[in-house]
N, C-alpha and C. Protein backbone atom coordinates (compact mmCIF):
# COMPACT_ATOMS: atom_id res chain seq x y z
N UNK A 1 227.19 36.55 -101.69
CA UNK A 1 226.79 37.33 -100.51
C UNK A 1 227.65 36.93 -99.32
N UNK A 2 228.04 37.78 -98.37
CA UNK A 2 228.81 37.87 -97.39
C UNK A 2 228.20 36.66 -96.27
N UNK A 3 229.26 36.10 -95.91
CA UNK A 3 228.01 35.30 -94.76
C UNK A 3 228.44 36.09 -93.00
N UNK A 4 229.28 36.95 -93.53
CA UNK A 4 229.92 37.66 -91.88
C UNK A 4 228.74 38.74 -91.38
N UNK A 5 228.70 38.63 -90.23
CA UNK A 5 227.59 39.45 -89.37
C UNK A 5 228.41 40.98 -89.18
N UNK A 6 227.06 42.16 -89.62
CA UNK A 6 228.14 43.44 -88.83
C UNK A 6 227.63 44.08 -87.45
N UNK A 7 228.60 44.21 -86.92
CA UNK A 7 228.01 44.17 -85.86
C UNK A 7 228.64 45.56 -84.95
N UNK A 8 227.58 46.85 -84.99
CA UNK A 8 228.21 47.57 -84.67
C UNK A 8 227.88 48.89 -83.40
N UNK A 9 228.42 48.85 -82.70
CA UNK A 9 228.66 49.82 -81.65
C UNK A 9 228.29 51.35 -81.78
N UNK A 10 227.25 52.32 -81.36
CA UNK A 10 227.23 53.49 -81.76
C UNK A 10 228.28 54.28 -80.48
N UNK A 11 228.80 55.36 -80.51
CA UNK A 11 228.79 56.52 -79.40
C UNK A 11 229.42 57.41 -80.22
N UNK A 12 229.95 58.31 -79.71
CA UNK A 12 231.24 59.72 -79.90
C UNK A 12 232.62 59.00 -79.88
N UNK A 13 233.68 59.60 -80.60
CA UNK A 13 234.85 59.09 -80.39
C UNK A 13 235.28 60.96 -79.31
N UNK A 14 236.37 59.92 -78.70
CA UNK A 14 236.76 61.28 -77.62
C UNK A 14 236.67 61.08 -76.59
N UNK A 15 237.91 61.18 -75.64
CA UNK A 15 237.87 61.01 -74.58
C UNK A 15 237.35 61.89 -73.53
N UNK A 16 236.59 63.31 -74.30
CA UNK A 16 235.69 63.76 -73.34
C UNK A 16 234.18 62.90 -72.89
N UNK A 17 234.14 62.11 -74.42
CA UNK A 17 233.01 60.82 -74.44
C UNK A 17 232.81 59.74 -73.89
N UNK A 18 234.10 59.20 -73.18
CA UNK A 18 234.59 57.85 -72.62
C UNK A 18 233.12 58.00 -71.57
N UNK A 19 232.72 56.38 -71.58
CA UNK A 19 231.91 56.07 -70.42
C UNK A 19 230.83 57.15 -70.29
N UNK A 20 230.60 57.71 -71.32
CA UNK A 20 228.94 58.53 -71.19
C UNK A 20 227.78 57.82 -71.26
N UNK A 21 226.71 57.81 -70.76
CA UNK A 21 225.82 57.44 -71.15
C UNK A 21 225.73 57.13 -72.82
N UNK A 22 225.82 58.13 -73.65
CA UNK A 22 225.40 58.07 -75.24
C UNK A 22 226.39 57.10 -75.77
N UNK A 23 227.33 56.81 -74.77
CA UNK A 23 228.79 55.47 -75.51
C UNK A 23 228.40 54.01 -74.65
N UNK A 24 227.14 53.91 -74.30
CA UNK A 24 227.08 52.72 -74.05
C UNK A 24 227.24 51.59 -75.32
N UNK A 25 226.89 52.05 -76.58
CA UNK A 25 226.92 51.16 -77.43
C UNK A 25 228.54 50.50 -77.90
N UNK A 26 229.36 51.80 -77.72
CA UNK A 26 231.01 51.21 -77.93
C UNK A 26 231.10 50.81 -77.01
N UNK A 27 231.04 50.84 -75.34
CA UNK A 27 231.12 49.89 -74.09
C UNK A 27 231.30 48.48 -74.75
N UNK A 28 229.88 48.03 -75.04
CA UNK A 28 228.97 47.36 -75.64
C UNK A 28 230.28 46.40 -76.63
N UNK A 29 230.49 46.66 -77.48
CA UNK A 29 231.44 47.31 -78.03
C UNK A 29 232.61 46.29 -78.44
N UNK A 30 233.43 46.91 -77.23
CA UNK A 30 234.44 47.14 -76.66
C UNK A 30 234.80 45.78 -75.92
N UNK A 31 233.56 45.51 -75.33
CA UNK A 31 233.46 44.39 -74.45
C UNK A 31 233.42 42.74 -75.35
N UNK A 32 232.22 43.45 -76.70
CA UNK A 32 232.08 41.82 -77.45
C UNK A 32 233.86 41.55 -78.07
N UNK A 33 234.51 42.82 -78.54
CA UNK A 33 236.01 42.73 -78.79
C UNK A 33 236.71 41.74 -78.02
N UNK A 34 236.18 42.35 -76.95
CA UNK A 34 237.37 41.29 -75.92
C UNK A 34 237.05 40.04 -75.95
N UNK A 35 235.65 40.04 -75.25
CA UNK A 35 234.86 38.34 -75.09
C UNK A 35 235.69 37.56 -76.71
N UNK A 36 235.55 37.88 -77.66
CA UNK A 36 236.09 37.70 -79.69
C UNK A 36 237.26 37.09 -79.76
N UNK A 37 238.31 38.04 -78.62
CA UNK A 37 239.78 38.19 -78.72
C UNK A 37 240.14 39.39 -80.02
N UNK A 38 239.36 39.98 -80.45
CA UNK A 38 239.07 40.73 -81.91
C UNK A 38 239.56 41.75 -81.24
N UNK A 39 240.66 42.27 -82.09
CA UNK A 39 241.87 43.50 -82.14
C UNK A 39 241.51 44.80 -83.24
N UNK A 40 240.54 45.33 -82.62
CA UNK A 40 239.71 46.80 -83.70
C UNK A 40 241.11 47.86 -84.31
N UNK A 41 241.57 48.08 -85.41
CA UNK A 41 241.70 49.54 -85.40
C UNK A 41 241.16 50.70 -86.32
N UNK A 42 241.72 51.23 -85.76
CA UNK A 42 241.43 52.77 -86.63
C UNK A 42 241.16 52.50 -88.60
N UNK A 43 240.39 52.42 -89.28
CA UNK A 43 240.63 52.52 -90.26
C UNK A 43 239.85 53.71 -91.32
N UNK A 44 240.54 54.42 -91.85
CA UNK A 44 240.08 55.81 -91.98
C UNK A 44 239.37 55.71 -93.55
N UNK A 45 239.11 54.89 -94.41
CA UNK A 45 238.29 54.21 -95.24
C UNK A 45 236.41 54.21 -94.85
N UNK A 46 236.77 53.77 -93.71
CA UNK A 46 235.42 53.53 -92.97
C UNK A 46 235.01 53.89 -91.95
N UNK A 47 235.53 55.38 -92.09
CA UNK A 47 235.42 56.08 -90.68
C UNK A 47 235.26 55.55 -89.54
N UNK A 48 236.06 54.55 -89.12
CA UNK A 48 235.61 53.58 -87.76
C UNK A 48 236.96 52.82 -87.58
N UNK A 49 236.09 52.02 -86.08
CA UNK A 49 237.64 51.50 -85.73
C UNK A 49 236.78 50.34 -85.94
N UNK A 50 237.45 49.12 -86.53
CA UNK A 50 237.11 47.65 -87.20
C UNK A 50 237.81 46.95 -87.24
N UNK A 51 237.01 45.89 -86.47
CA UNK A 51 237.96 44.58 -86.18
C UNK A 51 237.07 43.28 -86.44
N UNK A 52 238.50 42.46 -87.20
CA UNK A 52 237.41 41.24 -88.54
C UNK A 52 238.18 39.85 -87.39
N UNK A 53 237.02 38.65 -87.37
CA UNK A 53 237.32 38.13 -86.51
C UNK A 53 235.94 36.84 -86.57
N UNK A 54 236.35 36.35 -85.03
CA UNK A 54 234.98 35.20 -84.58
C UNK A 54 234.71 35.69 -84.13
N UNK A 55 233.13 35.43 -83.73
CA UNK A 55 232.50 35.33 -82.56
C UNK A 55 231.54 33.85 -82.08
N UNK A 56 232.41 33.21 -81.42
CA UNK A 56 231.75 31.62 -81.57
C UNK A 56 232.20 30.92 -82.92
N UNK A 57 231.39 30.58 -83.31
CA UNK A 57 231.32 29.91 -84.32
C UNK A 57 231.20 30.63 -85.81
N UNK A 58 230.61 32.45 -85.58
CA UNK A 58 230.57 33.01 -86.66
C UNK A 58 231.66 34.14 -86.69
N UNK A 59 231.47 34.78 -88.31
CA UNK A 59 232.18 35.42 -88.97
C UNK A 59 232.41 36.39 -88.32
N UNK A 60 232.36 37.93 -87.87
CA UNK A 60 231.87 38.71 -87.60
C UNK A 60 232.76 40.03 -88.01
N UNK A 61 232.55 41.57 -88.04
CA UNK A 61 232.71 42.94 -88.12
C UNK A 61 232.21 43.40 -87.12
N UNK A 62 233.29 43.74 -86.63
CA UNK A 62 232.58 44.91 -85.43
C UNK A 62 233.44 46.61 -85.60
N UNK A 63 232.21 46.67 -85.22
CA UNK A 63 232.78 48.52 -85.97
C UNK A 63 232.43 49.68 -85.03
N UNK A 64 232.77 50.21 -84.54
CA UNK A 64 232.41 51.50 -83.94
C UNK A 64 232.80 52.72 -84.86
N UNK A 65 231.94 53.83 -85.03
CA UNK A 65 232.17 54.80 -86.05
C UNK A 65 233.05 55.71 -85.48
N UNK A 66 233.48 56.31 -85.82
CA UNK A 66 234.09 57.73 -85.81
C UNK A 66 233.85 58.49 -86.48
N UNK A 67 232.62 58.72 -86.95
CA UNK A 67 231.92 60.02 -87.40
C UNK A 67 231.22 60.84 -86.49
N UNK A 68 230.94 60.74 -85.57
CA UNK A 68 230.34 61.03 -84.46
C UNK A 68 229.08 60.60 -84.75
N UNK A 69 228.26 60.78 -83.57
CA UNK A 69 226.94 59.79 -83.66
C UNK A 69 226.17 59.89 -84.75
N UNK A 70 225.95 61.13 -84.76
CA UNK A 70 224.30 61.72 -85.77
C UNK A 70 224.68 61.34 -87.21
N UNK A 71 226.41 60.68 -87.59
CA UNK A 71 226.56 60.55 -89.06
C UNK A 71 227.07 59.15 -89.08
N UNK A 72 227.01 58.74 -87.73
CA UNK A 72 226.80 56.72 -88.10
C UNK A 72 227.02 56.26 -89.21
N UNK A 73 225.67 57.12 -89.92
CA UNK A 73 225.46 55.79 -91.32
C UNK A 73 226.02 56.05 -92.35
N UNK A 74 227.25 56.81 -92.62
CA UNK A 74 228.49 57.06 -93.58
C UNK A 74 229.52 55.59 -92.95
N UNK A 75 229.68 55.77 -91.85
CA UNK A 75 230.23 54.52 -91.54
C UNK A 75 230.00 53.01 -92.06
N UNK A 76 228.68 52.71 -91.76
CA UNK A 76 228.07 51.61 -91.50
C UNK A 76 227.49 51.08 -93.06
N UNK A 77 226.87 52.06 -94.05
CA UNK A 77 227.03 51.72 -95.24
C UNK A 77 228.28 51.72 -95.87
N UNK A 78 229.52 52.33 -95.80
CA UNK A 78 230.79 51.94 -96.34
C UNK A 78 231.44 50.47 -95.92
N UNK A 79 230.91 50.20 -95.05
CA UNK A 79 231.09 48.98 -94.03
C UNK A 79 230.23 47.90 -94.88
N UNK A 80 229.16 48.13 -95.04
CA UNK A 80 228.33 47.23 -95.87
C UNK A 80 228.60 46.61 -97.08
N UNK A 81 228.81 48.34 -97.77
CA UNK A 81 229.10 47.75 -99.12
C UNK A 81 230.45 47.46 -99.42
N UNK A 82 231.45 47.63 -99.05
CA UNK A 82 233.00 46.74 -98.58
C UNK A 82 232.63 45.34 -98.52
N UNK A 83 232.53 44.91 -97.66
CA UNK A 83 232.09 43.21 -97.30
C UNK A 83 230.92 42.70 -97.64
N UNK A 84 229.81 43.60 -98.55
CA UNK A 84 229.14 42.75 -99.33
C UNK A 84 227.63 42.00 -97.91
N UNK A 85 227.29 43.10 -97.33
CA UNK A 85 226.91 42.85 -95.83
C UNK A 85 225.25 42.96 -95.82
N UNK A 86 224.46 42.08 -96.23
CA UNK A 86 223.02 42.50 -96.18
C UNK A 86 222.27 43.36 -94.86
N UNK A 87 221.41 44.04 -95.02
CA UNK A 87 220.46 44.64 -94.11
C UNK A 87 220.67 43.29 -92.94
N UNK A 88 220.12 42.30 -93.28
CA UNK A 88 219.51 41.36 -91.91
C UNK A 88 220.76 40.80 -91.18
N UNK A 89 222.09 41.07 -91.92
CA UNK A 89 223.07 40.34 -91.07
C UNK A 89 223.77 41.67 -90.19
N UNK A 90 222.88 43.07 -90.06
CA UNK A 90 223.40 44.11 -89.43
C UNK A 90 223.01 43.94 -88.44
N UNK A 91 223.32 44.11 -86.66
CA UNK A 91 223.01 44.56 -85.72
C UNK A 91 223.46 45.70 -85.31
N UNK A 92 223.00 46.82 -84.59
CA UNK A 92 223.26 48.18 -84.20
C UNK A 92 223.09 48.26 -82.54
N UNK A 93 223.86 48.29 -82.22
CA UNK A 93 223.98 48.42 -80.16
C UNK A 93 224.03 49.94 -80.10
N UNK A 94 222.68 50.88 -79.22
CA UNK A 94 223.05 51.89 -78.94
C UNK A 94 221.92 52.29 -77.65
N UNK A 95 222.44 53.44 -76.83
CA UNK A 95 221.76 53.54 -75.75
C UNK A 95 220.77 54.16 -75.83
N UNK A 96 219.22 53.93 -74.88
CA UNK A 96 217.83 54.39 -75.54
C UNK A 96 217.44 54.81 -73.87
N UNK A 97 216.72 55.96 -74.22
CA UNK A 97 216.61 56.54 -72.75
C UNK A 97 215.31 56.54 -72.55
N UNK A 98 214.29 55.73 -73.04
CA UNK A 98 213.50 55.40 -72.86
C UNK A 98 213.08 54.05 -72.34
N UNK A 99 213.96 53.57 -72.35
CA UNK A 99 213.99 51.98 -71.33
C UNK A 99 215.04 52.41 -70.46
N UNK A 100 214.69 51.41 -68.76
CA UNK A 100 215.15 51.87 -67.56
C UNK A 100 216.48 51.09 -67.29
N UNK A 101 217.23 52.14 -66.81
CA UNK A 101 218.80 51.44 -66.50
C UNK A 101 218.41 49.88 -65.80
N UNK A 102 219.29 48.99 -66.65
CA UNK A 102 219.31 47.61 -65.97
C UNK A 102 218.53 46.73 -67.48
N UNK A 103 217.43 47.17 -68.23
CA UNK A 103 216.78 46.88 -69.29
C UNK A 103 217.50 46.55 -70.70
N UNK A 104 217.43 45.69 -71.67
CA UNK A 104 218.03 45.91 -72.65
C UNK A 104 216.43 45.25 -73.12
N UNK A 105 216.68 45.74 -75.27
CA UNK A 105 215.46 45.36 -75.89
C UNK A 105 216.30 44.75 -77.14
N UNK A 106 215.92 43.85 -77.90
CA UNK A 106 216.19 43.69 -78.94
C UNK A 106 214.93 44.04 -80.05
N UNK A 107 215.43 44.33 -81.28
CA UNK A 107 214.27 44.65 -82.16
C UNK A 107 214.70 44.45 -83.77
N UNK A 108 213.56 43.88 -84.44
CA UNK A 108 214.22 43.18 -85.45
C UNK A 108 214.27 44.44 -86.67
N UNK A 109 213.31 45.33 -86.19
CA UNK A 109 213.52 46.56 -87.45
C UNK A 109 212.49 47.70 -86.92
N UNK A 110 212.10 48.78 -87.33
CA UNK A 110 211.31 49.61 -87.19
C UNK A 110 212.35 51.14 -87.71
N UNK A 111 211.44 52.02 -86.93
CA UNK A 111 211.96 53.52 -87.29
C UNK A 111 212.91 53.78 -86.18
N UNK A 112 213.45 55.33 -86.48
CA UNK A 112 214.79 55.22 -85.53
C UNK A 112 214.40 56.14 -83.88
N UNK A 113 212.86 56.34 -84.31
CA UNK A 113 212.41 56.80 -82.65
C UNK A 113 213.20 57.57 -81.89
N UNK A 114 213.69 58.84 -82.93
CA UNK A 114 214.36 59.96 -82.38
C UNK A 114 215.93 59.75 -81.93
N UNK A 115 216.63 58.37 -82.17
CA UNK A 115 217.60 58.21 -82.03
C UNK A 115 218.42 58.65 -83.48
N UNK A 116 219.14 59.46 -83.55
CA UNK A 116 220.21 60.75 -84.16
C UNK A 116 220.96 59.47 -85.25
N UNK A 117 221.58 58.43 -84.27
CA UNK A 117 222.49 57.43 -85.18
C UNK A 117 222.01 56.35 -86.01
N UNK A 118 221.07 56.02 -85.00
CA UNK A 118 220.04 55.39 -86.27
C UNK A 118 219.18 56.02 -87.54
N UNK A 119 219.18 57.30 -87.35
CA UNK A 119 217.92 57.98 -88.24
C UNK A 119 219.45 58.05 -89.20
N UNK A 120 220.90 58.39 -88.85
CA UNK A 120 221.61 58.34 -90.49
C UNK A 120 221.84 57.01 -90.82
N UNK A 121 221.97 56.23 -90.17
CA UNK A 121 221.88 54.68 -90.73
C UNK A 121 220.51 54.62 -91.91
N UNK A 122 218.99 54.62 -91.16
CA UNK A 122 218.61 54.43 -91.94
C UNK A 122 218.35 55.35 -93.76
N UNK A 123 218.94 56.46 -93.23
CA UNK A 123 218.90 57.55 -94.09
C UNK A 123 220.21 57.16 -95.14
N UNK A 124 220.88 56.37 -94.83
CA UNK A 124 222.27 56.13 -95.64
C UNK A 124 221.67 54.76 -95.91
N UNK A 125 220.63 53.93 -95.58
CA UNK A 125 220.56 52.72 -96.29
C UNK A 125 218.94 52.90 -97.44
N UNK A 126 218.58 54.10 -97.71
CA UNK A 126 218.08 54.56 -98.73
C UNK A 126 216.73 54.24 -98.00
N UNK A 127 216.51 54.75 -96.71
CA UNK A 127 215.05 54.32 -96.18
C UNK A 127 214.78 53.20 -95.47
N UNK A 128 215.62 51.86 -95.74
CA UNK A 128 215.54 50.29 -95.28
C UNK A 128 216.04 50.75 -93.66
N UNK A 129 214.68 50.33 -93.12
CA UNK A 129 214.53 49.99 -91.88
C UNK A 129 214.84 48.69 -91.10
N UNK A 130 214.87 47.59 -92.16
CA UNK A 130 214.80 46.44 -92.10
C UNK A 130 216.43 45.96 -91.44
N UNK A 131 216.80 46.20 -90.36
CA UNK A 131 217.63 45.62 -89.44
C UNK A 131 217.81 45.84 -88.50
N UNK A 132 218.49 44.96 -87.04
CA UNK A 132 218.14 44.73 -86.10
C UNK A 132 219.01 45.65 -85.19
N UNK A 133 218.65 46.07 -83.89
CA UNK A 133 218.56 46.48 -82.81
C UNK A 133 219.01 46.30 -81.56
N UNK A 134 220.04 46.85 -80.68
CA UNK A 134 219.91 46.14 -79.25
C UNK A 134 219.94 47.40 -78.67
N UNK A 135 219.10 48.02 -77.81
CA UNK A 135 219.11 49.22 -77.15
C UNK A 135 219.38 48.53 -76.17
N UNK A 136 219.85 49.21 -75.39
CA UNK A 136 220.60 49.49 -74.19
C UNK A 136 219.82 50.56 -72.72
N UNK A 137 219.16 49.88 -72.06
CA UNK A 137 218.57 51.17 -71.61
C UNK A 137 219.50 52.12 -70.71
N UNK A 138 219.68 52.97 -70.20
CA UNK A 138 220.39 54.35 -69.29
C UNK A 138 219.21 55.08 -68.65
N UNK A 139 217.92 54.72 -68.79
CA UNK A 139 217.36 55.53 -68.10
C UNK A 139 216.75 57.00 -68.56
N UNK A 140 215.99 57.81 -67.89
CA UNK A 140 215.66 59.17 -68.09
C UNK A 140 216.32 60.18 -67.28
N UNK A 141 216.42 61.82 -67.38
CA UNK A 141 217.46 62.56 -66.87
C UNK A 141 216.26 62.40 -65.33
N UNK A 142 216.78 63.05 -64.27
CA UNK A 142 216.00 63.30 -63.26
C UNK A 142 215.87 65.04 -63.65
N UNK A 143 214.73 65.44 -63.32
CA UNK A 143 214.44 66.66 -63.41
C UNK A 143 215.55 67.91 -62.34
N UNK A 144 215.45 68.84 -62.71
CA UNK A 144 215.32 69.30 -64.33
C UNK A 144 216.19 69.37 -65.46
N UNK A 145 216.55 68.29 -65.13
CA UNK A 145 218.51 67.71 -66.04
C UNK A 145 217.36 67.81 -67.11
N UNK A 146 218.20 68.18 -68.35
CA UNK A 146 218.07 68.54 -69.81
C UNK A 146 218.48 66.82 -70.43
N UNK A 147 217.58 66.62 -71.44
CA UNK A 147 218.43 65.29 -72.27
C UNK A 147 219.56 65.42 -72.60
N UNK A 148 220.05 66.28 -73.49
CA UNK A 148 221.66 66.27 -74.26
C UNK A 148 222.43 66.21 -72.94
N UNK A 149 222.04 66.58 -71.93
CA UNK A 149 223.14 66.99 -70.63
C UNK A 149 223.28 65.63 -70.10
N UNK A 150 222.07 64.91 -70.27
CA UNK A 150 221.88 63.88 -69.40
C UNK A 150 222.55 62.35 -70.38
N UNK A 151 222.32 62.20 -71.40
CA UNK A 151 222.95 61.53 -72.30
C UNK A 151 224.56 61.50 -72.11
N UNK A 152 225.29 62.59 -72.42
CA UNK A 152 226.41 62.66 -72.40
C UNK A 152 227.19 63.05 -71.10
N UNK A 153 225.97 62.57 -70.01
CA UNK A 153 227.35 62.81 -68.53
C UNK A 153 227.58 61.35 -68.60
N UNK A 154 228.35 61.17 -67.15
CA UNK A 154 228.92 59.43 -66.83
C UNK A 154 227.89 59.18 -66.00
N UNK A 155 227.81 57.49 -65.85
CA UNK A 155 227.24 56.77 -65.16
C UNK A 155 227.49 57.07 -63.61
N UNK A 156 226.31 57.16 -63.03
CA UNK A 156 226.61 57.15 -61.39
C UNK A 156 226.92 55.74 -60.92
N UNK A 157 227.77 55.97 -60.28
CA UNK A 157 228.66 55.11 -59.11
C UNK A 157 227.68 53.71 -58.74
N UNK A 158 226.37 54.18 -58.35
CA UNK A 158 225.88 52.69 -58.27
C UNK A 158 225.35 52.07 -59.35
N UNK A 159 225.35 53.03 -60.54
CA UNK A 159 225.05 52.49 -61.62
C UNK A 159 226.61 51.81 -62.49
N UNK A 160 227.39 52.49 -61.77
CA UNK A 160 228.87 51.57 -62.69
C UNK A 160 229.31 50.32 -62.06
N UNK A 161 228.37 50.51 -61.16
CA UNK A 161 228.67 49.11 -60.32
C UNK A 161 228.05 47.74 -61.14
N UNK A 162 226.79 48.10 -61.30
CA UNK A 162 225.94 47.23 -62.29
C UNK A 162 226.24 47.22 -63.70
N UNK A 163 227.51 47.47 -64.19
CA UNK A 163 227.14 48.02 -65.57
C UNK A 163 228.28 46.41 -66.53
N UNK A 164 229.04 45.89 -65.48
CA UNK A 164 229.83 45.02 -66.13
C UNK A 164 228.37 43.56 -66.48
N UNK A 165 227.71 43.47 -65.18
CA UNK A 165 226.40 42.48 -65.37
C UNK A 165 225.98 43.07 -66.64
N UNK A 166 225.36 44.53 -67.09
CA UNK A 166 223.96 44.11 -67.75
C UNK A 166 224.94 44.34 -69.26
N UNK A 167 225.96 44.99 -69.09
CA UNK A 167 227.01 44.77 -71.14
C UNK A 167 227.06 43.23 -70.91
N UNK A 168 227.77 42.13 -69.86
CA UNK A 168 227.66 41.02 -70.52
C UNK A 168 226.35 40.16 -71.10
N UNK A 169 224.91 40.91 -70.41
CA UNK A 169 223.68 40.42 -71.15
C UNK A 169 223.68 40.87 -72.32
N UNK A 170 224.26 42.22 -72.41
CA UNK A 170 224.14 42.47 -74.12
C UNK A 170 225.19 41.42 -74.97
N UNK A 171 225.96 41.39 -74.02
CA UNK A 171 226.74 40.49 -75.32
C UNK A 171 226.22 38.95 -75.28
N UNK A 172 225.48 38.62 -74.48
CA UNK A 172 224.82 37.16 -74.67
C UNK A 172 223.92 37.54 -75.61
N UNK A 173 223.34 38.78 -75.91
CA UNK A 173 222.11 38.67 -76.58
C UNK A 173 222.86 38.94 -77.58
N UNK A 174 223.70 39.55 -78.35
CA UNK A 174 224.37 39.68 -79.45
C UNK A 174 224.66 38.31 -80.07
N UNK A 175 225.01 37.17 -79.14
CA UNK A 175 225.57 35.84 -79.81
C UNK A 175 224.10 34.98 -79.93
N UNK A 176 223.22 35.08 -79.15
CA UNK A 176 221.54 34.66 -79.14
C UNK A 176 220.90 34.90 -80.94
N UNK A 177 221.38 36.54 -80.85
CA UNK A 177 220.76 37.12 -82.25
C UNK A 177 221.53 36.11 -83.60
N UNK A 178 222.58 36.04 -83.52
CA UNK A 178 223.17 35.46 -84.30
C UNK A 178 223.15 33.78 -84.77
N UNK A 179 222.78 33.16 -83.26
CA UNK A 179 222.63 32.00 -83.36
C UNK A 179 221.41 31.14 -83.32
N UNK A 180 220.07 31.88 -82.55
CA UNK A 180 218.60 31.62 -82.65
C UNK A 180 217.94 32.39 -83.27
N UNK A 181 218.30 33.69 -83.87
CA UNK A 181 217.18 34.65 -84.48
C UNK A 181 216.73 35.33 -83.34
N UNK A 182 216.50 36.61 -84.03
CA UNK A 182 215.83 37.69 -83.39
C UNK A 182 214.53 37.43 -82.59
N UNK A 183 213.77 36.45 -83.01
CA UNK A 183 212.44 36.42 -82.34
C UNK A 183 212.78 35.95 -80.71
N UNK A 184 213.55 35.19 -80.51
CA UNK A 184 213.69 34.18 -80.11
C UNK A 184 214.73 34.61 -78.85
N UNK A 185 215.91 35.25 -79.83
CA UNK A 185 216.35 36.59 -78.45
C UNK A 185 215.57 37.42 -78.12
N UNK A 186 214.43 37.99 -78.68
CA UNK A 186 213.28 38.88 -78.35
C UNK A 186 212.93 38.36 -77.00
N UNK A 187 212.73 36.93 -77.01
CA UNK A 187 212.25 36.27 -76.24
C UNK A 187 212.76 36.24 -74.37
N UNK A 188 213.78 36.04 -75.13
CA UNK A 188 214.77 35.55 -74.00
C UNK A 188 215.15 37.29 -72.89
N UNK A 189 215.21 38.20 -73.55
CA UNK A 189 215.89 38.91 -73.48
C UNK A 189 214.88 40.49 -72.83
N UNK A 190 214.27 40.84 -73.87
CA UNK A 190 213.05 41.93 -73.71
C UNK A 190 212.33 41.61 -72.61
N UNK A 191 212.51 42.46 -72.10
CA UNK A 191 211.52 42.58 -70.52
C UNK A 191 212.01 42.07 -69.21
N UNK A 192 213.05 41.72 -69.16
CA UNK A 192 214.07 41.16 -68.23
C UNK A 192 214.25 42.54 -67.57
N UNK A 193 214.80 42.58 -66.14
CA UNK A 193 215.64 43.51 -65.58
C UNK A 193 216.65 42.51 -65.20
N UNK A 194 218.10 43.08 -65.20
CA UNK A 194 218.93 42.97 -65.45
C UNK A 194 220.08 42.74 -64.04
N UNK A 195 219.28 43.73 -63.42
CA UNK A 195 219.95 44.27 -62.26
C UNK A 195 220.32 42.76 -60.97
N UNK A 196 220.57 42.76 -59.78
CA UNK A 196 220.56 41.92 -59.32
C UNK A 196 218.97 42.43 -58.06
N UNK A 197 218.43 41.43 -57.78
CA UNK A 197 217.27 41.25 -56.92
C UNK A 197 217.98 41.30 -55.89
């Protein structure tokens, strides 16, 4: 069995997508790449861009798909079964508009609660719910903004201001998950605001 963590980023590929709300998870991303020194590319095997590497002290995969969102989990199981990658060593970073900009949650498993990229993840891992989580919150549209509209515009200005703070909490909680367990980043992490006081 693999002992490398996968660790992977949801959004759209496309630079009409850059910096949308729905690409907070490649942000996300993008960012643990760098913090890594981990050099992603394109690899068309695994519909994603993937980059093999450290993070700290561990193994890690980080993957962002290029299937577009709603087919994630063509990605992420080719990804799996390549490197030999159990359910519990998966984490999934993606943005949830049901927790308030500044918020992040970790979660060790459940259903995909109307989120599009998770419901083909779990639909491509034959039903197994059983892996972990970092939503990202963005907030709700303000009325009478539509969801799809509101998902895929950009971050407002005082929200891009805050946005380098609360990705580097995601990426502390990404290395937390890996190195104390989920409960424990649950801990640390869930129910925090993010923002500055």
């Amino acid at each position: 069995m693999s002992d490398k963590y996968l660790i992977v980023g949801l959004g759209n590929p496309g630079k009409q997508y850059e910096a949308t709300r729905h690409n907070i998870g490649f942000m996300v991303l993008e960012a643990l790449s760098r913090r890594a020194g981990i050099v992603g590319k394109s690899e068309s095997r695994f519909k994603a861009v993937v980059g093999l590497g450290r993070l700290g002290s561990y193994p890690v995969i980080l993957a962002q798909p290029l299937t577009y969102m709603n087919l994630s989990g063509e990605a992420v199981l080719k990804l799996m079964n390549y490197y030999d990658v159990p359910p519990e060593r998966l984490l999934v970073i993606y943005d949830e508009a049901a927790l308030p900009f500044g918020k992040i949650r970790v979660r060790p498993a459940g259903s995909d609660a109307g989120q599009k990229g998770v419901r083909s993840i779990i639909q491509q891992l034959g039903g197994n719910q059983q892996f972990a989580r970092l939503r990202v919150g963005i907030g709700s549209p303000p009325p009478p903004m539509a969801m799809p509209d509101f998902v895929l515009s950009k971050f407002a200005p005082e929200e891009q201001k805050h946005l380098p703070e609360i990705i580097d909490a995601a990426l502390d909680a990404v290395e937390a998950w890996m190195s104390v367990g989920v409960e424990e980043t649950m801990t640390r992490y869930n129910g925090r605001l993010l923002l500055p006081q």
